[in-house]
C-alpha atoms as a PDB file:
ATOM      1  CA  UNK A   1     -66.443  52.298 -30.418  1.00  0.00           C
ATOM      2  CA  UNK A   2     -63.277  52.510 -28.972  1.00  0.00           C
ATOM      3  CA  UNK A   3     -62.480  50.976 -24.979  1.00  0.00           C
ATOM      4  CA  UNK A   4     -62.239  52.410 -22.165  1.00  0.00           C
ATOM      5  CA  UNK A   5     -60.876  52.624 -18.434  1.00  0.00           C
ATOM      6  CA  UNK A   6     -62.557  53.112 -15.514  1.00  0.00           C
ATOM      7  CA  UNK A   7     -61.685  54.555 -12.007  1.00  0.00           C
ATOM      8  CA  UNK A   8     -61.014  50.875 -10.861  1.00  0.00           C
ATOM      9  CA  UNK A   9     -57.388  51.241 -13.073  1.00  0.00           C
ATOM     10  CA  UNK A  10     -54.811  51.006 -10.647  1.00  0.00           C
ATOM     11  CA  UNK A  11     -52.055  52.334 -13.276  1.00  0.00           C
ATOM     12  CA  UNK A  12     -50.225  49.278 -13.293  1.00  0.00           C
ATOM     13  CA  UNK A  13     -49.664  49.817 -17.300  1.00  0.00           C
ATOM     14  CA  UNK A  14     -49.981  46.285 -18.332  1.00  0.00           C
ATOM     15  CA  UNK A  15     -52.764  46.982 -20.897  1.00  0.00           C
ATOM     16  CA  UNK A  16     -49.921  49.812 -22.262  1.00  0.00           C
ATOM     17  CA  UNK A  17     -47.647  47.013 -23.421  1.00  0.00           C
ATOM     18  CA  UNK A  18     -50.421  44.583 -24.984  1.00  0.00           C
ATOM     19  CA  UNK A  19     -51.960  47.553 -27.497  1.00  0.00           C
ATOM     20  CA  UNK A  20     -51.197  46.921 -30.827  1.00  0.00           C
ATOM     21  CA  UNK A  21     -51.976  50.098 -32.242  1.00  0.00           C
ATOM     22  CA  UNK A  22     -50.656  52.627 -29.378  1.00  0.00           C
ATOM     23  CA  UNK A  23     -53.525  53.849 -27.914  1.00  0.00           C
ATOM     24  CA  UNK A  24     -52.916  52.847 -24.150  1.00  0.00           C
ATOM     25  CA  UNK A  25     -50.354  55.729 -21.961  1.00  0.00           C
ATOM     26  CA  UNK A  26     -50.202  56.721 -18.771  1.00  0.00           C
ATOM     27  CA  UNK A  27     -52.783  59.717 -17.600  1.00  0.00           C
ATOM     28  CA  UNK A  28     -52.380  62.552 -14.858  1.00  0.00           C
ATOM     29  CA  UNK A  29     -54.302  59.471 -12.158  1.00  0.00           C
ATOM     30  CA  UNK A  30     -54.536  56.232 -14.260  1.00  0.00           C
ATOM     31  CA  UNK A  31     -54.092  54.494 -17.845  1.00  0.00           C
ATOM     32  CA  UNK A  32     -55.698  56.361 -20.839  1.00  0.00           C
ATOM     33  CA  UNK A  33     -56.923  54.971 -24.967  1.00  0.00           C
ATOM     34  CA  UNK A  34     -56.984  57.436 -27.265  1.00  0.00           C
ATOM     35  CA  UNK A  35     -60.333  56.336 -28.950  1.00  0.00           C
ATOM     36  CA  UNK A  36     -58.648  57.819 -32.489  1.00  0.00           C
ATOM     37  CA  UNK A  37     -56.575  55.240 -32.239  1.00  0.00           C
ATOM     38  CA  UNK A  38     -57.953  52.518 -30.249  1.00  0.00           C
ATOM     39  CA  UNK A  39     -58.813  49.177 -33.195  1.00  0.00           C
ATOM     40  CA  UNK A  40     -61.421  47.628 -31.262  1.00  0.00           C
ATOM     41  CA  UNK A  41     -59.384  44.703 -30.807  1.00  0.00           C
ATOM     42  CA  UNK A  42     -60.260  43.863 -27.084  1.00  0.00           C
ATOM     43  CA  UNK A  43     -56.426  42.837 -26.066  1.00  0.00           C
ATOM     44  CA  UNK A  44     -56.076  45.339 -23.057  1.00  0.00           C
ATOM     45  CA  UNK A  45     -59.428  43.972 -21.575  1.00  0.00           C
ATOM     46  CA  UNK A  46     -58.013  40.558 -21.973  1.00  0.00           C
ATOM     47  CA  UNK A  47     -54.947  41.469 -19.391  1.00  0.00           C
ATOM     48  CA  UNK A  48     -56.286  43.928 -17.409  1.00  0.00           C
ATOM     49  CA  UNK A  49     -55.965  42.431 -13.535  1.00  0.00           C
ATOM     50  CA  UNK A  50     -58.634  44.875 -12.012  1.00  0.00           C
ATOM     51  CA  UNK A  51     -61.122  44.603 -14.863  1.00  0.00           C
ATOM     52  CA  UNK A  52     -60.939  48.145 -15.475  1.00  0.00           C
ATOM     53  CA  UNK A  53     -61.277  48.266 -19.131  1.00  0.00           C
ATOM     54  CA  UNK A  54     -64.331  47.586 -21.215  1.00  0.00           C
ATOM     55  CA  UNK A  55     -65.506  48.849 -24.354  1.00  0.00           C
ATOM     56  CA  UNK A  56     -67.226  52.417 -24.334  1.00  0.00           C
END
């Protein structure tokens, strides 16, 4: 099941730079995964500063 990122995202785009597989941009309000493309590999939740991302 892919990740995903809550209200708490303050759009600061560090998890955008750490996805391996491209599924991290930038939404109308906050950061976005694609859950097509999202591996499951965790690395966005690892840097997020706000704890905004967790899997879904």
């Amino acid at each position: 099941m892919a990740y995903v990122i809550s209200d708490a995202c303050i759009s600061c785009g560090t998890c955008e730079g750490e996805c391996p597989s491209g599924a991290i941009s930038a939404g109308d309000t906050q950061y976005v995964i694609d859950p097509e493309l999202c591996i499951d590999c965790g690395a966005c939740e690892a840097v997020c500063p706000v704890q905004a991302i967790s899997p879904g």
